[in-house]
PDB file of N, CA and C in Angstrom:
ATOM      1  N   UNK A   1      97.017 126.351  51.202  1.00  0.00           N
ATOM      2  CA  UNK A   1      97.246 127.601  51.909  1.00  0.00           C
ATOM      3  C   UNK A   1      98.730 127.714  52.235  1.00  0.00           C
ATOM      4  N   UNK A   2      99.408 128.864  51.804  1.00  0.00           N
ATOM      5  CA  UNK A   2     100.656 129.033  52.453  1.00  0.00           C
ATOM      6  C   UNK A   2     100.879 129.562  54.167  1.00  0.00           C
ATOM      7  N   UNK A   3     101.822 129.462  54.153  1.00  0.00           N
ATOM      8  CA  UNK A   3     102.318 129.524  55.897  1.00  0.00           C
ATOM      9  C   UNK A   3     101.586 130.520  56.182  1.00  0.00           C
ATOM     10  N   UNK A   4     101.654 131.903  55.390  1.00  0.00           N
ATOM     11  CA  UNK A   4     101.242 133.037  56.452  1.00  0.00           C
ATOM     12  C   UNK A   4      99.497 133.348  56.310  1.00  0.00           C
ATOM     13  N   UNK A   5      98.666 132.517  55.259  1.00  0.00           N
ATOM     14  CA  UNK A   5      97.524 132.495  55.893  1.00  0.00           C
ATOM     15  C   UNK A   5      96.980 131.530  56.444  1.00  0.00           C
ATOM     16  N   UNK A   6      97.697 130.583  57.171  1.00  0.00           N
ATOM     17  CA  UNK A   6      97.116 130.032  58.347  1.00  0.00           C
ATOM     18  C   UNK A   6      98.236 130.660  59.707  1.00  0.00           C
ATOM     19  N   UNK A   7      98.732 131.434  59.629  1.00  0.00           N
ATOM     20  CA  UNK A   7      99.479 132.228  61.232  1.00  0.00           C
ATOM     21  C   UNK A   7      97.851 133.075  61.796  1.00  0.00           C
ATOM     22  N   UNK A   8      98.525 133.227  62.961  1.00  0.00           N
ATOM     23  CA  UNK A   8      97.373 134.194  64.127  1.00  0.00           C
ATOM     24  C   UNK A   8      97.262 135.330  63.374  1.00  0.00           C
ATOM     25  N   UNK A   9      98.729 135.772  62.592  1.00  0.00           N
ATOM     26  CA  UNK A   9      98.313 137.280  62.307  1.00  0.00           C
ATOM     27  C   UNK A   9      97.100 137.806  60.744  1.00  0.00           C
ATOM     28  N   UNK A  10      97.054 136.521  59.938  1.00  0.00           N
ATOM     29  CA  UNK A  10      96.147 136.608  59.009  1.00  0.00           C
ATOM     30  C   UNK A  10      95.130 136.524  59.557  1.00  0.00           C
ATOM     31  N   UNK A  11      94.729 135.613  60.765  1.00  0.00           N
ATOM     32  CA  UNK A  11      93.435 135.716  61.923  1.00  0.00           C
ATOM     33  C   UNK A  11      93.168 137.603  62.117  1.00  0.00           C
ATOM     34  N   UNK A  12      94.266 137.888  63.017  1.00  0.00           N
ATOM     35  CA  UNK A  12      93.806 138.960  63.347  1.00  0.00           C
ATOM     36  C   UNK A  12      93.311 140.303  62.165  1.00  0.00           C
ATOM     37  N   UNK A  13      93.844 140.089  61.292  1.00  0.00           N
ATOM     38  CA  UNK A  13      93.934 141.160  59.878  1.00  0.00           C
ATOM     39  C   UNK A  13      92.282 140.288  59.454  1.00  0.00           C
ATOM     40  N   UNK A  14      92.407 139.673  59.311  1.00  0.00           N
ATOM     41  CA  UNK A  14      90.836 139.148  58.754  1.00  0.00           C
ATOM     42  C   UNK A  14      89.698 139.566  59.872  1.00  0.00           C
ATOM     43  N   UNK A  15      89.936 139.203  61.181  1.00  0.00           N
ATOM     44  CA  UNK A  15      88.938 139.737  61.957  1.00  0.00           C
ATOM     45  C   UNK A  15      88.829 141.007  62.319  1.00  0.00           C
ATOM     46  N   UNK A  16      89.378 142.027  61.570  1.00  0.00           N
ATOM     47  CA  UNK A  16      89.927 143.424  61.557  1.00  0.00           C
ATOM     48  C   UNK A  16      88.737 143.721  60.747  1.00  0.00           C
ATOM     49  N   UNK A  17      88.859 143.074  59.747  1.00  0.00           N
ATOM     50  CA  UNK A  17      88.456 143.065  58.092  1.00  0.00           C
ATOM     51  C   UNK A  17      87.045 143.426  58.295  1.00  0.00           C
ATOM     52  N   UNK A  18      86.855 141.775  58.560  1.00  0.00           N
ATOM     53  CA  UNK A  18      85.182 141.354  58.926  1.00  0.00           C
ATOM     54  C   UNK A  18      84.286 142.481  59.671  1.00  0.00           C
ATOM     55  N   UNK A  19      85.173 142.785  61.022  1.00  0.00           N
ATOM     56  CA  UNK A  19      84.372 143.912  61.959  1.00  0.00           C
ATOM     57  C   UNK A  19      83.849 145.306  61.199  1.00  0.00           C
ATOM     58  N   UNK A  20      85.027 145.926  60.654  1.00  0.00           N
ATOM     59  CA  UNK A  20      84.647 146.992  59.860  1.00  0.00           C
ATOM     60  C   UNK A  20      84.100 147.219  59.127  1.00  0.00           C
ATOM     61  N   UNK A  21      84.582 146.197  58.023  1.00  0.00           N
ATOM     62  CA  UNK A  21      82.971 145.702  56.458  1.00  0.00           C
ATOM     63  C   UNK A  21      82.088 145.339  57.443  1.00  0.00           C
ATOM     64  N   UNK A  22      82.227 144.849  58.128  1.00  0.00           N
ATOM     65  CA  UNK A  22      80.170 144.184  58.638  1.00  0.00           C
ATOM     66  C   UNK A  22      79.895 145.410  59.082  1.00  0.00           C
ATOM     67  N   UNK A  23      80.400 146.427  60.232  1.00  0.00           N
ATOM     68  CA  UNK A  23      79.851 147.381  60.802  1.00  0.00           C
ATOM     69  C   UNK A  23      79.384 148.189  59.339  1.00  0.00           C
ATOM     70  N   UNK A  24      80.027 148.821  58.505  1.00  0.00           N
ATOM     71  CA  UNK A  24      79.464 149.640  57.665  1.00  0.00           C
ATOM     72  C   UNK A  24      78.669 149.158  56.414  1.00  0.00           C
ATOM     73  N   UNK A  25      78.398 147.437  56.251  1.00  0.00           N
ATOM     74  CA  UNK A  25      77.478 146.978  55.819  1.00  0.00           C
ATOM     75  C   UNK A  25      76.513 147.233  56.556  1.00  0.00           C
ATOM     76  N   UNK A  26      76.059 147.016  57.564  1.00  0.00           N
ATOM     77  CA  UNK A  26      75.005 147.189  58.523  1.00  0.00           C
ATOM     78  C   UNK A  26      74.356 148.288  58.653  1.00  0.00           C
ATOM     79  N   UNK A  27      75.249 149.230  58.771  1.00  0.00           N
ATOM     80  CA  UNK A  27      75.040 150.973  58.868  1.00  0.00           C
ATOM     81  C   UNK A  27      74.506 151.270  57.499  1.00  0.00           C
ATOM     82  N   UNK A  28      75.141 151.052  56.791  1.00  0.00           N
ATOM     83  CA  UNK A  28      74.409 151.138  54.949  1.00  0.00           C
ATOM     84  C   UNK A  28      72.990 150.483  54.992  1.00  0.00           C
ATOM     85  N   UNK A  29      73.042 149.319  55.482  1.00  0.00           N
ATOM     86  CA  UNK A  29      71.387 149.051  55.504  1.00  0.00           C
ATOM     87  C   UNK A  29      70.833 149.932  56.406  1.00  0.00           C
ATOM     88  N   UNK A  30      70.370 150.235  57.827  1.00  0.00           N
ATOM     89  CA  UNK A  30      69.842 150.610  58.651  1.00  0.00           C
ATOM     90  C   UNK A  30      69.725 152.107  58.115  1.00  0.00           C
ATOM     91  N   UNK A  31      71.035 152.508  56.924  1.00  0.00           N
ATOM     92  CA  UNK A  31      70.424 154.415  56.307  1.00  0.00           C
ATOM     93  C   UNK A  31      69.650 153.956  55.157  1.00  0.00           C
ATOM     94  N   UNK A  32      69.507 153.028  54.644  1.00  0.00           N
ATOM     95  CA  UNK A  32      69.160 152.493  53.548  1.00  0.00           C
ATOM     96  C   UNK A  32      67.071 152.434  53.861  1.00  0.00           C
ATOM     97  N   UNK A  33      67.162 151.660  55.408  1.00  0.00           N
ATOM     98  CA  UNK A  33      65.938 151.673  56.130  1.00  0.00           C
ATOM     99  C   UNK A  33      65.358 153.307  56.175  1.00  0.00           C
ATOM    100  N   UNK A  34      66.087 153.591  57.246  1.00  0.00           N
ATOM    101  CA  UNK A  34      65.688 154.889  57.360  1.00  0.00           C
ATOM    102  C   UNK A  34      65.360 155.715  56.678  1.00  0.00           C
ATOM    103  N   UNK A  35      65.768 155.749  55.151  1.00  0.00           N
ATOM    104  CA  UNK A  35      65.592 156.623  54.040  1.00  0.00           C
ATOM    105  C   UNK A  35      63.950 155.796  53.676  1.00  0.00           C
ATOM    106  N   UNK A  36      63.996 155.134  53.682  1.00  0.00           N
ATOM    107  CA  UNK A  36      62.915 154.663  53.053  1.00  0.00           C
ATOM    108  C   UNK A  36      61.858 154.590  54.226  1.00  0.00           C
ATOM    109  N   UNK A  37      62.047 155.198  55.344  1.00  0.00           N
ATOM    110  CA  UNK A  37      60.723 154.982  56.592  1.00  0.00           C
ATOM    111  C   UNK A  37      60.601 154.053  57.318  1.00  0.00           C
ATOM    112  N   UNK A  38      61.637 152.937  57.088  1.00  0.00           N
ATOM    113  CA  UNK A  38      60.996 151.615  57.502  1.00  0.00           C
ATOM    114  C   UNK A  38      61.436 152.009  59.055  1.00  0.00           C
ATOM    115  N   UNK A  39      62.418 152.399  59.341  1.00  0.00           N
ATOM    116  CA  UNK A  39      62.710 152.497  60.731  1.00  0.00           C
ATOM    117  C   UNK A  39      62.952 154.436  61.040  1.00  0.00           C
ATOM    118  N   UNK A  40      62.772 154.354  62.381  1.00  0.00           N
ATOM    119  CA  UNK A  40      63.298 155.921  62.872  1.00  0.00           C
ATOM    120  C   UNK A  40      64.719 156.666  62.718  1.00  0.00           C
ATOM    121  N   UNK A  41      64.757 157.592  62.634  1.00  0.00           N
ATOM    122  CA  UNK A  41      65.701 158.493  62.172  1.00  0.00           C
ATOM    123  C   UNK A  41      65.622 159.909  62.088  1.00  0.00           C
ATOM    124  N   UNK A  42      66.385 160.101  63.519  1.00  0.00           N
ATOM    125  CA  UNK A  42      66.635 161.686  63.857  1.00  0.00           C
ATOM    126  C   UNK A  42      67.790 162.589  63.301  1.00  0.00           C
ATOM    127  N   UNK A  43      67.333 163.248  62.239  1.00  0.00           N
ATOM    128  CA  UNK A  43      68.200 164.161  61.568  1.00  0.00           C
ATOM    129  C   UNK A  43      69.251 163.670  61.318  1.00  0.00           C
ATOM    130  N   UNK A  44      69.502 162.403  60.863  1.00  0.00           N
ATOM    131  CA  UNK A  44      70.717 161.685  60.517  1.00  0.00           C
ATOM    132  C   UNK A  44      71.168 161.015  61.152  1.00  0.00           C
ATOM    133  N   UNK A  45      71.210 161.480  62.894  1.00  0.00           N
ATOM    134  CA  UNK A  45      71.568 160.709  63.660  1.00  0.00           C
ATOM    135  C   UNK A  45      70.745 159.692  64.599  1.00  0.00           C
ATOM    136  N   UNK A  46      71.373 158.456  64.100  1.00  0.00           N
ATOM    137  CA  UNK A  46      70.937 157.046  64.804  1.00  0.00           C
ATOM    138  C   UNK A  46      70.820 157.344  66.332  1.00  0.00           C
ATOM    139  N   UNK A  47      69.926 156.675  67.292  1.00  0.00           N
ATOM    140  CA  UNK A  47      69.483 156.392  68.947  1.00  0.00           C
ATOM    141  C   UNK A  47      71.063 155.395  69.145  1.00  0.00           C
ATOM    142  N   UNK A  48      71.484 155.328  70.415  1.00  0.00           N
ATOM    143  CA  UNK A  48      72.109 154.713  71.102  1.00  0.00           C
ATOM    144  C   UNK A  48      71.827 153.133  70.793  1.00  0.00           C
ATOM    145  N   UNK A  49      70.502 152.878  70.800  1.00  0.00           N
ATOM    146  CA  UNK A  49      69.973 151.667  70.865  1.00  0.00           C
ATOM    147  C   UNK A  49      70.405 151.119  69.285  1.00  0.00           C
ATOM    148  N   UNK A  50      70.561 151.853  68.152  1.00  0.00           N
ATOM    149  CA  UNK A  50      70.428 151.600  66.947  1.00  0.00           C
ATOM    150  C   UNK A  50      71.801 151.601  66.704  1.00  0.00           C
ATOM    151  N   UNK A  51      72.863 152.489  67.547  1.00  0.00           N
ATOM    152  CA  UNK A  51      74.221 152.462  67.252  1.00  0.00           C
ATOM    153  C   UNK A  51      75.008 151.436  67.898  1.00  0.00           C
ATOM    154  N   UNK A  52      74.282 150.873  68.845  1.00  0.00           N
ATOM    155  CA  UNK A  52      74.777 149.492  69.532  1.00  0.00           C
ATOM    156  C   UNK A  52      74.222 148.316  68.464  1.00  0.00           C
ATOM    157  N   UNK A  53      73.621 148.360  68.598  1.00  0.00           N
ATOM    158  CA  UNK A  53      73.017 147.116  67.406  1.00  0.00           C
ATOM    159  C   UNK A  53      74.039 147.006  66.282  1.00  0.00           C
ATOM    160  N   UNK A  54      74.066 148.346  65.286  1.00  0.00           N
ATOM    161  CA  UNK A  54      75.256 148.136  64.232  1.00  0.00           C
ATOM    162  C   UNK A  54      76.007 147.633  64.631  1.00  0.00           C
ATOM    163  N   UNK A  55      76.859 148.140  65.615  1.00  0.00           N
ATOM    164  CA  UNK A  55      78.162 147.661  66.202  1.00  0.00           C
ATOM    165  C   UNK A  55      78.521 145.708  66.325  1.00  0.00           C
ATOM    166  N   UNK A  56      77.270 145.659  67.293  1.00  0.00           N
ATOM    167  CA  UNK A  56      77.330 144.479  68.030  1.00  0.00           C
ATOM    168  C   UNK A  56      76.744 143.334  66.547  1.00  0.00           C
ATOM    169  N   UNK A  57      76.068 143.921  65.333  1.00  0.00           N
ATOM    170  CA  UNK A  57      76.610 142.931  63.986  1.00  0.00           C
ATOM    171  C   UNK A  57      77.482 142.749  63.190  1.00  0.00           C
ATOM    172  N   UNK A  58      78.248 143.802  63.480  1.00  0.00           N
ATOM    173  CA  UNK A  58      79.489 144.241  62.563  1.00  0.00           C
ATOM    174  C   UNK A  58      80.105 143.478  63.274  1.00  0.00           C
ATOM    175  N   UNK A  59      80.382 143.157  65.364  1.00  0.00           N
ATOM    176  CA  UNK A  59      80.831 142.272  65.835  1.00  0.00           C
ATOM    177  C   UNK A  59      80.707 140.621  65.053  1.00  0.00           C
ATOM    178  N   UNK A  60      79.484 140.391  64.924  1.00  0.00           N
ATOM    179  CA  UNK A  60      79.003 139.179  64.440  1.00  0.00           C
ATOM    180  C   UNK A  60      79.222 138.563  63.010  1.00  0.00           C
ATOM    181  N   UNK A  61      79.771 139.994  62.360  1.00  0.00           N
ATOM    182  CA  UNK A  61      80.652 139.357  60.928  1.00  0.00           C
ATOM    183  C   UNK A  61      81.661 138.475  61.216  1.00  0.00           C
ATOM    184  N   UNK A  62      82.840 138.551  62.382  1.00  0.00           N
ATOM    185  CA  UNK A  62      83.536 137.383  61.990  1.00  0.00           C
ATOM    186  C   UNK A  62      82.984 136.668  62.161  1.00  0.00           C
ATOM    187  N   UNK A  63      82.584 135.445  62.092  1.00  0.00           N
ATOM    188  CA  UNK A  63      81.754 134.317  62.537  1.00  0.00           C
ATOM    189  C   UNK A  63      81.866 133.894  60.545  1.00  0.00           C
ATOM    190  N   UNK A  64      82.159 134.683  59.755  1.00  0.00           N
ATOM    191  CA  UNK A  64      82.982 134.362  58.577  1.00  0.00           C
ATOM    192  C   UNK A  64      83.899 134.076  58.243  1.00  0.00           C
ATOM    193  N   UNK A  65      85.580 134.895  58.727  1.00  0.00           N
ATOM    194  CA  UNK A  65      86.736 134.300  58.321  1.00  0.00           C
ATOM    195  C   UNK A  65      86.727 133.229  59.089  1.00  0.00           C
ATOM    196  N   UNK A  66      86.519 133.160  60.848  1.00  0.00           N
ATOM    197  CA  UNK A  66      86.105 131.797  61.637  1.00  0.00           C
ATOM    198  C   UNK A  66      85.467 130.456  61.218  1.00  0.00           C
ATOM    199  N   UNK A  67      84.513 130.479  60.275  1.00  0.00           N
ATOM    200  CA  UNK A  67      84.493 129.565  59.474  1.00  0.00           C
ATOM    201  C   UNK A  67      85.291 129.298  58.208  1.00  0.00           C
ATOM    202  N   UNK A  68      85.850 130.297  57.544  1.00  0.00           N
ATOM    203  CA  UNK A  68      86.535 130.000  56.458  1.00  0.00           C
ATOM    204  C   UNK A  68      88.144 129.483  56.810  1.00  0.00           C
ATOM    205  N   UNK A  69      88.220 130.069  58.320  1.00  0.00           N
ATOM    206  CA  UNK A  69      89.519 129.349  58.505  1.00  0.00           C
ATOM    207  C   UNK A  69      89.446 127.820  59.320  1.00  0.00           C
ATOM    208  N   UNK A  70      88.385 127.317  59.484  1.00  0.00           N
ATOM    209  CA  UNK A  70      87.710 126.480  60.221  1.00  0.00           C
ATOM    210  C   UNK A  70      87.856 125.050  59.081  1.00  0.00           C
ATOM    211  N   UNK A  71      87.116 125.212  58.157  1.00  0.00           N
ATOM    212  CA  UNK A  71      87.385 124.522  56.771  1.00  0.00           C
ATOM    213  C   UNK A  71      88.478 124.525  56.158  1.00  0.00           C
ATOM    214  N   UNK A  72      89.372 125.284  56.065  1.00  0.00           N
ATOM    215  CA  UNK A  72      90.713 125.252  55.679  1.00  0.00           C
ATOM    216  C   UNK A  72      91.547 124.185  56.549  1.00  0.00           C
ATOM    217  N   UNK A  73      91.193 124.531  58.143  1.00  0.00           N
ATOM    218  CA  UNK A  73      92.110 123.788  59.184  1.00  0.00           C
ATOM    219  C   UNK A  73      93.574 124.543  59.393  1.00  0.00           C
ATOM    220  N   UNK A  74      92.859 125.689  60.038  1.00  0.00           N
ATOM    221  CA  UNK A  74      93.890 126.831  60.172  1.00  0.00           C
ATOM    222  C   UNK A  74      93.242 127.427  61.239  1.00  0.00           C
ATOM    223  N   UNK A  75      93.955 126.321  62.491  1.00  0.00           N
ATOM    224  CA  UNK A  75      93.810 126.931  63.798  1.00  0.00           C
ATOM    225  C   UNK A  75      94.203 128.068  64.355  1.00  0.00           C
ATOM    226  N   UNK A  76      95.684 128.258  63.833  1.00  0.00           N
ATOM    227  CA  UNK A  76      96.060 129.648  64.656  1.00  0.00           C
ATOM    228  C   UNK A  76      95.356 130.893  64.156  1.00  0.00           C
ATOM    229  N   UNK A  77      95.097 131.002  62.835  1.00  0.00           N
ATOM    230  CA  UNK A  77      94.240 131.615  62.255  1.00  0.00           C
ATOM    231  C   UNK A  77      93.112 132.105  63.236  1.00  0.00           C
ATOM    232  N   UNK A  78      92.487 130.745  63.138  1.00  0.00           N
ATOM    233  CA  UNK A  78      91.350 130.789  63.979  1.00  0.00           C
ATOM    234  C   UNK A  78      91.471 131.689  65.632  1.00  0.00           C
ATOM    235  N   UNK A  79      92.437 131.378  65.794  1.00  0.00           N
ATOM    236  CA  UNK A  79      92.676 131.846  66.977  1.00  0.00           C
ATOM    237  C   UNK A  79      92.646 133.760  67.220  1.00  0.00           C
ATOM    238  N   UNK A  80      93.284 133.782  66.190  1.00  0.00           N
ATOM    239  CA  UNK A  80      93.494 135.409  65.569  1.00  0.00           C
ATOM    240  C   UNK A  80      92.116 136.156  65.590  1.00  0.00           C
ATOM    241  N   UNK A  81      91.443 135.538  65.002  1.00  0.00           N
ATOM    242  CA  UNK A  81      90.020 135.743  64.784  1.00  0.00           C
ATOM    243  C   UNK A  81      89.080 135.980  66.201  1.00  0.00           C
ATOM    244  N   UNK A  82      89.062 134.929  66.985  1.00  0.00           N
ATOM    245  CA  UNK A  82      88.939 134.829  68.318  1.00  0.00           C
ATOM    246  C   UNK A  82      88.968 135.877  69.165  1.00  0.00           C
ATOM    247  N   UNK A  83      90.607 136.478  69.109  1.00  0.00           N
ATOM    248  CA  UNK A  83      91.128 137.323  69.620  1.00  0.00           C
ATOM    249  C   UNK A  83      90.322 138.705  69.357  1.00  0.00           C
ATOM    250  N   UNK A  84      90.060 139.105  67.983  1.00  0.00           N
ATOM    251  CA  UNK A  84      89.455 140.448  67.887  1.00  0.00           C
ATOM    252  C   UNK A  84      88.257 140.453  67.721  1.00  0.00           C
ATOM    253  N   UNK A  85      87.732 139.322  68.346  1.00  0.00           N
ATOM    254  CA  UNK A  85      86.234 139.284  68.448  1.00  0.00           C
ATOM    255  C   UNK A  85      86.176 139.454  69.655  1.00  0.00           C
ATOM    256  N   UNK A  86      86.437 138.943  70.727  1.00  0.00           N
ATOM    257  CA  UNK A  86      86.716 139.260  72.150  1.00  0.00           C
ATOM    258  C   UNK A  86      87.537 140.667  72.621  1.00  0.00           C
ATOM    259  N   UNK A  87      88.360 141.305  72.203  1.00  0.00           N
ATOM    260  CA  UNK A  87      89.026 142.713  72.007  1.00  0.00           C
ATOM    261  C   UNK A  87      87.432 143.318  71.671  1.00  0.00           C
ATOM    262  N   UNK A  88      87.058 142.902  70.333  1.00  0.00           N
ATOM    263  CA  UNK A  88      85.912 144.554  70.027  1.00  0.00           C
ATOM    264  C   UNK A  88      84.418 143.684  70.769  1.00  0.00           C
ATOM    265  N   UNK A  89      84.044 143.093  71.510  1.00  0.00           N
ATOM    266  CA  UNK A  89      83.184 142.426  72.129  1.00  0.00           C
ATOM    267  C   UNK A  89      83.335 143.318  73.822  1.00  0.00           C
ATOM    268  N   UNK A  90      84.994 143.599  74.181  1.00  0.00           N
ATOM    269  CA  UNK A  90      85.711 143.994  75.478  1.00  0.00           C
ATOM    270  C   UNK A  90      85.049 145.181  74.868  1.00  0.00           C
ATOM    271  N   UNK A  91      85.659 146.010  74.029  1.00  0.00           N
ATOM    272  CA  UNK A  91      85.405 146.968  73.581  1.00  0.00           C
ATOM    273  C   UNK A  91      84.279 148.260  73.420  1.00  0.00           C
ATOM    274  N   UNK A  92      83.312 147.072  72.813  1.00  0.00           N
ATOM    275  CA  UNK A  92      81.705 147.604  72.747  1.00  0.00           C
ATOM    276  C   UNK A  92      81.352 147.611  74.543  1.00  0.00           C
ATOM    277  N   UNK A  93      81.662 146.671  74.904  1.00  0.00           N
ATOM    278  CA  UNK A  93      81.248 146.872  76.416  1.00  0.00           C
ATOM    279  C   UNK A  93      81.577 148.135  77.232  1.00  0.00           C
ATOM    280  N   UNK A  94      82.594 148.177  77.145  1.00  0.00           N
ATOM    281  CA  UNK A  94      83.265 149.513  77.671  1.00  0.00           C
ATOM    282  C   UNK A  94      82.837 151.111  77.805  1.00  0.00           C
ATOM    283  N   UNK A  95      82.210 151.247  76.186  1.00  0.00           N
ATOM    284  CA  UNK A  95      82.167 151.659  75.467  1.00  0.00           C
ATOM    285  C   UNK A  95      80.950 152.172  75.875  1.00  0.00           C
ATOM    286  N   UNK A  96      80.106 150.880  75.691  1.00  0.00           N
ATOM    287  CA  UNK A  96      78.373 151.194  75.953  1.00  0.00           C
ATOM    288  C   UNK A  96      77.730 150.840  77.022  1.00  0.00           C
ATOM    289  N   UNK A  97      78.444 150.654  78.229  1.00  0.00           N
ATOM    290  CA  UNK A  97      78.464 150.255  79.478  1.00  0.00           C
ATOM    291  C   UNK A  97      77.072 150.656  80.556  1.00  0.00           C
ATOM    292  N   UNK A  98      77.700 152.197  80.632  1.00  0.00           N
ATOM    293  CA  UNK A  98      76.258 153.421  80.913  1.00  0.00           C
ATOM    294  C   UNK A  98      75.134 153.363  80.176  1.00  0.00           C
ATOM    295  N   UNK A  99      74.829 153.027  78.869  1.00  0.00           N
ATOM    296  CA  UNK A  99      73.731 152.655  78.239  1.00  0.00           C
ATOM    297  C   UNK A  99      73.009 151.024  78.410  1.00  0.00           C
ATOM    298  N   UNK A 100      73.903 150.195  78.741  1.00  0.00           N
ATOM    299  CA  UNK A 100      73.556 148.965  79.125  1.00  0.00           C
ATOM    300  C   UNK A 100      72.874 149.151  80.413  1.00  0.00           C
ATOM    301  N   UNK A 101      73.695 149.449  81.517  1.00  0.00           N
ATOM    302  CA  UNK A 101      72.768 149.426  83.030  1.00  0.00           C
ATOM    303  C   UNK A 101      72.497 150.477  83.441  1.00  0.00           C
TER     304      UNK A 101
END
């Protein structure tokens, strides 16, 4: 690995990465469901309950570059990663706060 993919900032660009591909992997399945009946679906638009869920797996994608920088032995990396998992973790909370309590 060269210098700049083990720095914090290839962390953070990867856990950028991860959040967004996982969120709209997720969302692709769950319309993928819905088209096919398996789950509910109001005129296109997903329940609160169903738009937190995407979110909060799309959260759970990094838990990929985190291991891939884990095996490498690319702590600061790791660290990067960390960081925008806790940012969009702060985030979703914020966010979905009033629907939580």
């Amino acid at each position: 690995m060269n210098k700049f993919s083990k720095s914090i900032w290839s962390g953070i660009i990867a856990g950028v990465f991860a959040t967004i591909v996982g969120s709209a992997l997720i969302k692709m399945l769950f319309e993928f469901l819905a088209q096919s009946g398996m789950i509910q679906w109001n005129n296109g638009i997903f329940s609160i309950q169903q738009e937190r869920t995407i979110f909060v797996l799309g959260i759970m994608f990094n838990f990929i570059p985190f291991q891939y920088f884990k095996i490498k032995g690319a702590e600061k990396a790791m660290n990067g990663v960390v960081i925008i998992t806790i940012l969009a973790t702060a985030i979703w909370i914020i966010y979905y706060y009033k629907s939580l309590f």
